[in-house]
PDB file of N, CA and C in Angstrom:
ATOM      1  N   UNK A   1       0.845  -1.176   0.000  1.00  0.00           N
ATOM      2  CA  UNK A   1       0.000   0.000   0.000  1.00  0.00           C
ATOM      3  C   UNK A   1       0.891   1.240   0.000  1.00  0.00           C
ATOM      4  N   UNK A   2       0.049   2.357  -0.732  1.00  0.00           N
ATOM      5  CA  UNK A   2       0.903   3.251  -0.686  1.00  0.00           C
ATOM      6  C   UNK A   2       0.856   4.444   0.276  1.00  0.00           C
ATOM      7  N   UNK A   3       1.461   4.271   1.486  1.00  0.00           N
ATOM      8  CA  UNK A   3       1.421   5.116   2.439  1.00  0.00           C
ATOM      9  C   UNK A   3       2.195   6.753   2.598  1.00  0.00           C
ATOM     10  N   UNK A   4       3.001   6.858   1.583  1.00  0.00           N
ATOM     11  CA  UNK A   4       3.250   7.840   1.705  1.00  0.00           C
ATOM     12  C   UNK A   4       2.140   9.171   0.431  1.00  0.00           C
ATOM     13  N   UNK A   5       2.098   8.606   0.107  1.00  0.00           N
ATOM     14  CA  UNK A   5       0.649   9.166  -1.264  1.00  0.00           C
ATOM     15  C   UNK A   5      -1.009   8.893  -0.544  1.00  0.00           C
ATOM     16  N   UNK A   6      -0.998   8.100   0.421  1.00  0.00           N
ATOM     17  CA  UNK A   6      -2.400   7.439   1.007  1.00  0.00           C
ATOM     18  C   UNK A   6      -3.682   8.198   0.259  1.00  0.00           C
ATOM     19  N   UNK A   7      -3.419   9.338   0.361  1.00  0.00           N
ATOM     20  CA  UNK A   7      -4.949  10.557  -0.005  1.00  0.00           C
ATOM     21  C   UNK A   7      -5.265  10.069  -1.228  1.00  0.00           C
ATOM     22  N   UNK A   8      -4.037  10.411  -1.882  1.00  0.00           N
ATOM     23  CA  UNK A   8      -3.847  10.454  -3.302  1.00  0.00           C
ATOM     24  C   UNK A   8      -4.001   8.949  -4.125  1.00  0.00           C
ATOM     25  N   UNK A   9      -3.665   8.082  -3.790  1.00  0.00           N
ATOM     26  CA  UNK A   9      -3.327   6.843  -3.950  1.00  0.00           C
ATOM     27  C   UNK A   9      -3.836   6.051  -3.784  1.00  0.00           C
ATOM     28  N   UNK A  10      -4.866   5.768  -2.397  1.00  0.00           N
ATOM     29  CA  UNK A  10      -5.709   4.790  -1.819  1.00  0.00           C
ATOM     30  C   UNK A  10      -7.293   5.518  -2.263  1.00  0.00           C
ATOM     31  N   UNK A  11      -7.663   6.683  -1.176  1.00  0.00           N
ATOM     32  CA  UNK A  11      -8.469   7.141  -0.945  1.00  0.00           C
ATOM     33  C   UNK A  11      -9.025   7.606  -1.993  1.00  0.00           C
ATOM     34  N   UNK A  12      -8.897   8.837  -3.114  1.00  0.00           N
ATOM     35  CA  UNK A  12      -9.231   9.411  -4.322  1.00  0.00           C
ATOM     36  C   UNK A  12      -9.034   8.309  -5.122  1.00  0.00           C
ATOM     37  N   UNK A  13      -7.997   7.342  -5.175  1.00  0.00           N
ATOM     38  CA  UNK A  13      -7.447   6.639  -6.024  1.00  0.00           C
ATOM     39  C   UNK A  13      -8.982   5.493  -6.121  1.00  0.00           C
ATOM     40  N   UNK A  14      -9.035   4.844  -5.099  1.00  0.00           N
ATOM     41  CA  UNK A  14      -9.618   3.608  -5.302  1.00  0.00           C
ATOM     42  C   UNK A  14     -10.836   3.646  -4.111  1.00  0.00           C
ATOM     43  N   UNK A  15     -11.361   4.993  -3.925  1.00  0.00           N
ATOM     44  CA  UNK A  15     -12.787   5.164  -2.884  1.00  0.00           C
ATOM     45  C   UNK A  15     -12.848   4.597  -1.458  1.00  0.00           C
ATOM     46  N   UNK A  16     -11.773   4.278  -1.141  1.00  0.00           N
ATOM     47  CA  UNK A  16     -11.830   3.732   0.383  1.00  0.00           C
ATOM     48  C   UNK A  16     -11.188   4.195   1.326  1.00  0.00           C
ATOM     49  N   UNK A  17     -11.067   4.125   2.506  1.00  0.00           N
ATOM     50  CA  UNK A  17     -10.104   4.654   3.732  1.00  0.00           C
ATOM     51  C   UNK A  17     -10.283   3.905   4.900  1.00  0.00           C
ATOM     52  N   UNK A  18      -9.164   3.632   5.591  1.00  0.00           N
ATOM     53  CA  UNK A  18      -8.588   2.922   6.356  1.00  0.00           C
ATOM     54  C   UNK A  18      -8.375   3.713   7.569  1.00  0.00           C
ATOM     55  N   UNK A  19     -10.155   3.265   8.689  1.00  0.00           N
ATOM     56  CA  UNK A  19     -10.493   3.758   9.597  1.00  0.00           C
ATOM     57  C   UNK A  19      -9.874   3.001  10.974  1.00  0.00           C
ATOM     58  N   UNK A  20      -9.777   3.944  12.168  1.00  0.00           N
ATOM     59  CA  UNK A  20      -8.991   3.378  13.023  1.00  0.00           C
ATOM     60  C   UNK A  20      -7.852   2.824  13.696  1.00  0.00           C
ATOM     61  N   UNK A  21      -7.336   3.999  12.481  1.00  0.00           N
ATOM     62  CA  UNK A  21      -5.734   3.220  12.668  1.00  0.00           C
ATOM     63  C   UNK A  21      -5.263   3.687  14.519  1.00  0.00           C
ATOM     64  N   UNK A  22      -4.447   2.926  15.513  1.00  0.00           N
ATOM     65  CA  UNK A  22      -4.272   3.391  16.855  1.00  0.00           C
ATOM     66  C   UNK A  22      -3.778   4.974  16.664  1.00  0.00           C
ATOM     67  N   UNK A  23      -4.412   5.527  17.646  1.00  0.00           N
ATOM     68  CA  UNK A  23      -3.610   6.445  17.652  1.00  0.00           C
ATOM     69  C   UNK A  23      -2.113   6.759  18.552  1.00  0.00           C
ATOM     70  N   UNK A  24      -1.907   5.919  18.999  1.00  0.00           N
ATOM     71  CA  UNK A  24      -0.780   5.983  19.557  1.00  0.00           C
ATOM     72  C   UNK A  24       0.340   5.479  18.305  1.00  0.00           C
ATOM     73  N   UNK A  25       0.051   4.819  17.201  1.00  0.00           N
ATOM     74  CA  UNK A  25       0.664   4.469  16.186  1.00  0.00           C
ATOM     75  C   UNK A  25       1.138   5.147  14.842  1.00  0.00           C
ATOM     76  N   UNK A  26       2.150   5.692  14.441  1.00  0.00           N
ATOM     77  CA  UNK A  26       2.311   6.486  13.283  1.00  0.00           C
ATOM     78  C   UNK A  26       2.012   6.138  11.935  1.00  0.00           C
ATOM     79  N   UNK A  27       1.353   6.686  11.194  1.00  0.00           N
ATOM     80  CA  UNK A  27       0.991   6.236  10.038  1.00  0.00           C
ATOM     81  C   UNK A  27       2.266   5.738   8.989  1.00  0.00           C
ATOM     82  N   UNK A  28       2.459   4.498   8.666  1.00  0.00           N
ATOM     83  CA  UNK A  28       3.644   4.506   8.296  1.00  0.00           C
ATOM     84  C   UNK A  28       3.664   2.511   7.989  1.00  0.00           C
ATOM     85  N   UNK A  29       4.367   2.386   6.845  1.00  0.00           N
ATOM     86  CA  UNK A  29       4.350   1.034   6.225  1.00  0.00           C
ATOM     87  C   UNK A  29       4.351  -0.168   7.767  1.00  0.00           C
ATOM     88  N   UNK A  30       3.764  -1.138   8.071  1.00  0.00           N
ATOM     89  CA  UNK A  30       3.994  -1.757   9.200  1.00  0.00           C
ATOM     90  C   UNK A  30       5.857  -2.338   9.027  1.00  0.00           C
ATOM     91  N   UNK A  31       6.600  -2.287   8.029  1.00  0.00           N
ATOM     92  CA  UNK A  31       7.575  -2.766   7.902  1.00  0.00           C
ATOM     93  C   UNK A  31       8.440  -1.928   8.443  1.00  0.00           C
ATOM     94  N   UNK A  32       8.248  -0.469   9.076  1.00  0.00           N
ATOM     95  CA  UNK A  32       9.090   0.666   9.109  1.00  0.00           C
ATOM     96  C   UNK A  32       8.490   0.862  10.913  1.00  0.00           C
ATOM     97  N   UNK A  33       7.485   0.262  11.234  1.00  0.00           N
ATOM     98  CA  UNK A  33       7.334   0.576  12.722  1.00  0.00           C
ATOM     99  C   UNK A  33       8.280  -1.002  13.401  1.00  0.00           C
ATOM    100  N   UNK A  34       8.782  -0.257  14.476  1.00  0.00           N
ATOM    101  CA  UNK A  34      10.438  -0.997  15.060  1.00  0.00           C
ATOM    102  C   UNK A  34       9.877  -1.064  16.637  1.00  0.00           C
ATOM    103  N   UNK A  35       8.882  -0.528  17.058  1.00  0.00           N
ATOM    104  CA  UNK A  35       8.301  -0.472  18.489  1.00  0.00           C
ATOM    105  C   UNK A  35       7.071  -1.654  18.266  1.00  0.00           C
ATOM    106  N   UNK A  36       7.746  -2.683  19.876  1.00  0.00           N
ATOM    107  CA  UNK A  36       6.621  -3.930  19.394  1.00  0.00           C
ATOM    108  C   UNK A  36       5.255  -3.316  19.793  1.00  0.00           C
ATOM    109  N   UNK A  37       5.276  -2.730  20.768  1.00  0.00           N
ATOM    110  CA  UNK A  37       3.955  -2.293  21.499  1.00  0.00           C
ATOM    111  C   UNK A  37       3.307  -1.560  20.509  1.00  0.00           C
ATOM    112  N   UNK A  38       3.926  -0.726  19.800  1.00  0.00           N
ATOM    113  CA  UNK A  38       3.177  -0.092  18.312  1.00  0.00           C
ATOM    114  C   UNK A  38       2.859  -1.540  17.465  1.00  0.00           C
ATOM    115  N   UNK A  39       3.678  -1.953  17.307  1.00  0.00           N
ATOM    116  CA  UNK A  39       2.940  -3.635  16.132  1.00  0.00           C
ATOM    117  C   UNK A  39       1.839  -3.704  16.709  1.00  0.00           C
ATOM    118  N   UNK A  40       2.066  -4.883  18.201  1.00  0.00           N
ATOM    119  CA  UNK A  40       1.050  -5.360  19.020  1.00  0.00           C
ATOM    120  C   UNK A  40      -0.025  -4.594  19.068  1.00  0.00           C
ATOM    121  N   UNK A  41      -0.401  -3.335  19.299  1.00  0.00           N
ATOM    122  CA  UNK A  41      -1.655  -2.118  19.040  1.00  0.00           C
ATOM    123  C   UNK A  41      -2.452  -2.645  17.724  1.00  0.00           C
ATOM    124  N   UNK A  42      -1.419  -2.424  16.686  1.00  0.00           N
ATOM    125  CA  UNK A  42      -1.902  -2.410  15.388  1.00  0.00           C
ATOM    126  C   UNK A  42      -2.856  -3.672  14.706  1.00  0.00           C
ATOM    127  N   UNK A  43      -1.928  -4.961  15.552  1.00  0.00           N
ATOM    128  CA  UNK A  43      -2.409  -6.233  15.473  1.00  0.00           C
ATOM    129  C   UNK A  43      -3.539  -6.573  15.579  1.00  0.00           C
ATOM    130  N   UNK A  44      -3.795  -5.835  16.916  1.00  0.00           N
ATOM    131  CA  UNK A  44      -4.836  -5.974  18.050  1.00  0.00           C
ATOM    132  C   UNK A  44      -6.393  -5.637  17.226  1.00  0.00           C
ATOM    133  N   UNK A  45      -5.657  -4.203  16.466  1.00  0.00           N
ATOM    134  CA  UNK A  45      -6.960  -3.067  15.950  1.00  0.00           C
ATOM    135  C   UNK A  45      -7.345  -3.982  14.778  1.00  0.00           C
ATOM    136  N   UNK A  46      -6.289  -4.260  13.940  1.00  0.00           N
ATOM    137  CA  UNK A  46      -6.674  -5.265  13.122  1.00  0.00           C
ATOM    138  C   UNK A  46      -7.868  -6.685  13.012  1.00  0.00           C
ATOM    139  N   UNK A  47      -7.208  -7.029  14.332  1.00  0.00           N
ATOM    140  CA  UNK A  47      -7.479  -8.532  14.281  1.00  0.00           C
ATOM    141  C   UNK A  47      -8.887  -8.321  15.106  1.00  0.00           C
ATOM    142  N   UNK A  48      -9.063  -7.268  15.934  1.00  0.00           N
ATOM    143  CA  UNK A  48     -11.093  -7.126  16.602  1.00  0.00           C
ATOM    144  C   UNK A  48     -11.553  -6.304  15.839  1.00  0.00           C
ATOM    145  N   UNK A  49     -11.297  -6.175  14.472  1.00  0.00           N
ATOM    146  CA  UNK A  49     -11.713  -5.166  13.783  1.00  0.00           C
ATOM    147  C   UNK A  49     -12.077  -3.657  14.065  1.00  0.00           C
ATOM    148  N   UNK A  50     -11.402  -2.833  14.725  1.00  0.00           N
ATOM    149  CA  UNK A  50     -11.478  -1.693  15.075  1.00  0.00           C
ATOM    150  C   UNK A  50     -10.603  -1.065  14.104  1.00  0.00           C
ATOM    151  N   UNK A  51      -9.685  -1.192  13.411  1.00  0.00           N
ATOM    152  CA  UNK A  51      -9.202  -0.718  11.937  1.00  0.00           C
ATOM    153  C   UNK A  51      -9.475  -1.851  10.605  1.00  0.00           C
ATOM    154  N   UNK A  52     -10.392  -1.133  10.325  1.00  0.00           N
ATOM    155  CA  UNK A  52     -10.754  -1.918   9.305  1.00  0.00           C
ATOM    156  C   UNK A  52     -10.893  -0.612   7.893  1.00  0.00           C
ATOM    157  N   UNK A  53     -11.058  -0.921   6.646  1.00  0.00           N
ATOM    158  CA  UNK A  53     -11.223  -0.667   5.353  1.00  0.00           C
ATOM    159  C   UNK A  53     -12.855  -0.491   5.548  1.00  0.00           C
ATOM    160  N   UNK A  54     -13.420   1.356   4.779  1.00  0.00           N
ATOM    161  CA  UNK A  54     -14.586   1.170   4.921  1.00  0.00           C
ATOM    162  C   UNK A  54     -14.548   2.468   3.482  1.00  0.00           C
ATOM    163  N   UNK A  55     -15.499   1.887   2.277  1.00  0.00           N
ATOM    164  CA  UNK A  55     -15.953   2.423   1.427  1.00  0.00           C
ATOM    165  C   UNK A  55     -16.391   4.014   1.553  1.00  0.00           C
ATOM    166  N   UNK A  56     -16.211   4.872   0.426  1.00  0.00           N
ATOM    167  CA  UNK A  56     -16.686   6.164   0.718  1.00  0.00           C
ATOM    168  C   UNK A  56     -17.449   6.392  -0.272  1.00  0.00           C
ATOM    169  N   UNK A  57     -18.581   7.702  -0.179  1.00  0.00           N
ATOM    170  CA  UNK A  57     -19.377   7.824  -1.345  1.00  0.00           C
ATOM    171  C   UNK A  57     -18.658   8.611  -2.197  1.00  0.00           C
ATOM    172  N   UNK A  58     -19.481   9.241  -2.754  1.00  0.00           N
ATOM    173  CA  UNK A  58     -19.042  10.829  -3.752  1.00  0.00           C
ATOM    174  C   UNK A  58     -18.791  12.157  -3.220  1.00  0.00           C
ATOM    175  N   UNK A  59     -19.956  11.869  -1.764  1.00  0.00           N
ATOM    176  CA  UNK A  59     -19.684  12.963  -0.890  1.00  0.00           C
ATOM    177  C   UNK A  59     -18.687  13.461  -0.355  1.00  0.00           C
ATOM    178  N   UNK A  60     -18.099  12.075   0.441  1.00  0.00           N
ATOM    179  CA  UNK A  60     -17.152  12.020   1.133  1.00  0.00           C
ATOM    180  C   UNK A  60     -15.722  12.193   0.430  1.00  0.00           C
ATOM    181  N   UNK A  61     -15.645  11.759  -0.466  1.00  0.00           N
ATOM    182  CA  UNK A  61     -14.468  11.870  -1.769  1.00  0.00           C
ATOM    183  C   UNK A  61     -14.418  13.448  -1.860  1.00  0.00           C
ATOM    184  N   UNK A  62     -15.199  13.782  -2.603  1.00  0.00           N
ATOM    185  CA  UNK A  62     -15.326  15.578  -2.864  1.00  0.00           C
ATOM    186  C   UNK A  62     -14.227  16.335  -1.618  1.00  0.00           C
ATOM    187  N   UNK A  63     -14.878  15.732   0.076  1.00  0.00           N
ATOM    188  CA  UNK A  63     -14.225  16.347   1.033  1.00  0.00           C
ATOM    189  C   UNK A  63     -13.060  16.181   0.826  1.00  0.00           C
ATOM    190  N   UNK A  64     -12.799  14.791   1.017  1.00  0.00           N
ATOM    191  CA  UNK A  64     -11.213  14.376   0.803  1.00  0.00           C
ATOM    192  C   UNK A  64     -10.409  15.102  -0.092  1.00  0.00           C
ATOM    193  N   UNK A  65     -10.924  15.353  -1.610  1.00  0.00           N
ATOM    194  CA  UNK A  65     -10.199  16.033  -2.271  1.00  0.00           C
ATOM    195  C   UNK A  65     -10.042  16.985  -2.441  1.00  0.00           C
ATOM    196  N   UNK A  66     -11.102  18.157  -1.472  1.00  0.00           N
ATOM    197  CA  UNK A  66     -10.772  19.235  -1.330  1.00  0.00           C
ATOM    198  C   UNK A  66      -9.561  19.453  -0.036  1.00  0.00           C
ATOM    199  N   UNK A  67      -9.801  18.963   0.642  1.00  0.00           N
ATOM    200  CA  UNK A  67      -8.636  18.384   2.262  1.00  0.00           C
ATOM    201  C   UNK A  67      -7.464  18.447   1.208  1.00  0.00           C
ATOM    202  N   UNK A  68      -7.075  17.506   0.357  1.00  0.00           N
ATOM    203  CA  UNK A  68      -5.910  17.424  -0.435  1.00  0.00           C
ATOM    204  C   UNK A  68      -5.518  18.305  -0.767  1.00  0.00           C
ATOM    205  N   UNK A  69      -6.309  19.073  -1.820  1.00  0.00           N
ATOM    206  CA  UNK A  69      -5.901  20.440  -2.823  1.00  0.00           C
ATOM    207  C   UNK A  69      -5.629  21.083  -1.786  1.00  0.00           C
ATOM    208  N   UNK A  70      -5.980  21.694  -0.370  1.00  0.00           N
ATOM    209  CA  UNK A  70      -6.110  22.443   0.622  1.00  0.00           C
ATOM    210  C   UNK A  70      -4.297  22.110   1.189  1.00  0.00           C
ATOM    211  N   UNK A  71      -4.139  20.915   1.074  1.00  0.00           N
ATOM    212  CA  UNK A  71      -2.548  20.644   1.779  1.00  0.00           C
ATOM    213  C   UNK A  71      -1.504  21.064   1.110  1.00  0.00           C
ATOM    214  N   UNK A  72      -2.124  20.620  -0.589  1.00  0.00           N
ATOM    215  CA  UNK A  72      -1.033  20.746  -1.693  1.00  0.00           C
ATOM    216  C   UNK A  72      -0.723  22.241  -1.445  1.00  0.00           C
ATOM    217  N   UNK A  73      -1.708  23.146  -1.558  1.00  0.00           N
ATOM    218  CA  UNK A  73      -1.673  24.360  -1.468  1.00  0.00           C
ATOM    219  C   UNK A  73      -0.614  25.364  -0.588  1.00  0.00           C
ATOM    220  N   UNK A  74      -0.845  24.567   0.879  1.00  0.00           N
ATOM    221  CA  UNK A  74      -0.461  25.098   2.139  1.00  0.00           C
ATOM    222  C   UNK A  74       0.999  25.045   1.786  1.00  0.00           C
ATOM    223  N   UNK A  75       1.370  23.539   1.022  1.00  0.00           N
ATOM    224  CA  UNK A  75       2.532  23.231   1.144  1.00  0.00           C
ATOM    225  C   UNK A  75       3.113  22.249   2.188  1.00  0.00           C
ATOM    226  N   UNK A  76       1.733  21.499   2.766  1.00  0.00           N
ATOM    227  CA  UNK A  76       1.830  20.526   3.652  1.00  0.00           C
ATOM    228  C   UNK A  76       2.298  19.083   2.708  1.00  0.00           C
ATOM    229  N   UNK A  77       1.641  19.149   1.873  1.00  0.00           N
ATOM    230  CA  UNK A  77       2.008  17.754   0.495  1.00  0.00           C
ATOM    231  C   UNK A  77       2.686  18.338  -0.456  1.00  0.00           C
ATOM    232  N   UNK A  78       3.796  17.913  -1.110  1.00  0.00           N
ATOM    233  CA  UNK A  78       4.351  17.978  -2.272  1.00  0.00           C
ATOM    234  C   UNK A  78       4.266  17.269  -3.040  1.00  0.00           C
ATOM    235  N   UNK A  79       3.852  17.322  -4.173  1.00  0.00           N
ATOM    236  CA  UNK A  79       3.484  16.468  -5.188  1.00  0.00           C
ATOM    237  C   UNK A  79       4.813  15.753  -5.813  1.00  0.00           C
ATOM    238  N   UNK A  80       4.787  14.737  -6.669  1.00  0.00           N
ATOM    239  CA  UNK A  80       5.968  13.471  -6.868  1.00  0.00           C
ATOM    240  C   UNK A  80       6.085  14.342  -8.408  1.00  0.00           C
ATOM    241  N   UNK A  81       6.707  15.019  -9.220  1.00  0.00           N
ATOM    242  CA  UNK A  81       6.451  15.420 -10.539  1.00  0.00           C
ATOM    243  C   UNK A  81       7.226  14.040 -11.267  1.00  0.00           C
ATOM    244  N   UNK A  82       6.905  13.813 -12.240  1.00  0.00           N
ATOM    245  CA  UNK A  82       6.905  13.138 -13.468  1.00  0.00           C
ATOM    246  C   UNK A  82       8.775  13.057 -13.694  1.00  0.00           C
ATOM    247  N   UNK A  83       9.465  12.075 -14.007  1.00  0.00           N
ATOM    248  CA  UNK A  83      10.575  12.129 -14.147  1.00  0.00           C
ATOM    249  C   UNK A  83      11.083  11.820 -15.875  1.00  0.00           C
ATOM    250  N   UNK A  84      11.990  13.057 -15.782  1.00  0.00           N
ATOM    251  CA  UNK A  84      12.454  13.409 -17.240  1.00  0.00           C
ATOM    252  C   UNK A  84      12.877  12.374 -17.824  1.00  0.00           C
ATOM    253  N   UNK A  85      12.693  11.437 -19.195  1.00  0.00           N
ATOM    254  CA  UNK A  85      12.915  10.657 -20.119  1.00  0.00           C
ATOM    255  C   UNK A  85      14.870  10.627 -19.719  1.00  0.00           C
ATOM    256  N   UNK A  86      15.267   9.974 -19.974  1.00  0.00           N
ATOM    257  CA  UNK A  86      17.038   9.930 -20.051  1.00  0.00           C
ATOM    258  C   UNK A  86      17.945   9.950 -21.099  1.00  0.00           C
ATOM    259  N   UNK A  87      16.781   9.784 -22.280  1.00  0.00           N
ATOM    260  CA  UNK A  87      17.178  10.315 -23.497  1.00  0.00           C
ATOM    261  C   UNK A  87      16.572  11.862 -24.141  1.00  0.00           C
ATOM    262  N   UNK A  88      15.864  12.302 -23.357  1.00  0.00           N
ATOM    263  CA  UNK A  88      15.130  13.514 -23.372  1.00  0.00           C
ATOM    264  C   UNK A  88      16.722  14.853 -24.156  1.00  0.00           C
ATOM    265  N   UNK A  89      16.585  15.331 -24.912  1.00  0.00           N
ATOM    266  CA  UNK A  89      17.054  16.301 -25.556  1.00  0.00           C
ATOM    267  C   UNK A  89      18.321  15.831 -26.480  1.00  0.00           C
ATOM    268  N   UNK A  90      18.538  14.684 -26.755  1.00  0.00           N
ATOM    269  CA  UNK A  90      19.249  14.074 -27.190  1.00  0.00           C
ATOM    270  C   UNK A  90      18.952  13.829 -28.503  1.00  0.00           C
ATOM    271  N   UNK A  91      19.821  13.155 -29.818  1.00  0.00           N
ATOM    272  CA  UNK A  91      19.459  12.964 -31.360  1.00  0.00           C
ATOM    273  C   UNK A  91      18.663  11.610 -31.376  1.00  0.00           C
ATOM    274  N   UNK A  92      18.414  11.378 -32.022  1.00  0.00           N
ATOM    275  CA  UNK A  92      17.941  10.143 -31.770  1.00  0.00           C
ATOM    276  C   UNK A  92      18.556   8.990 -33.370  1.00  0.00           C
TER     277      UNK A  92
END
């Protein structure tokens, strides 16, 4: 999953969001959290379903993507730009 894009990527991307994550837990690939008591939390939320995956409408999307444009803006998100060809200005 793509956690560092999540808004962009999961949520706008494919209509869903991933409710409940602990809050004592940082949002962040489970491969990159190194604190067991953060795993064990996560496990926990997982496995009694208190973070679970829950569908959004059109409504809710709209918000989200205004929330987004609103970050991009601030300068809270930076966008990934497009990376230049490697033959780009070259003869061919």
């Amino acid at each position: 999953m793509n956690y560092e894009r999540y808004i962009k990527a999961v949520v706008l991307g494919y209509g869903c969001e991933l409710v409940g994550w602990p809050k004592t837990v940082n949002f962040v690939s489970p491969t990159n959290i190194t604190n067991i008591d953060d795993m064990t939390a996560l496990r926990d939320a997982l496995k009694d379903g208190t973070c679970r995956w829950k569908s959004i409408n059109e409504e809710e999307r709209k918000k989200w993507r205004a929330e987004y444009e609103r970050q991009v803006e601030e300068g809270e998100i930076v966008e990934k730009g497009r990376r230049h060809r490697s033959d780009a200005g070259g003869k061919r």
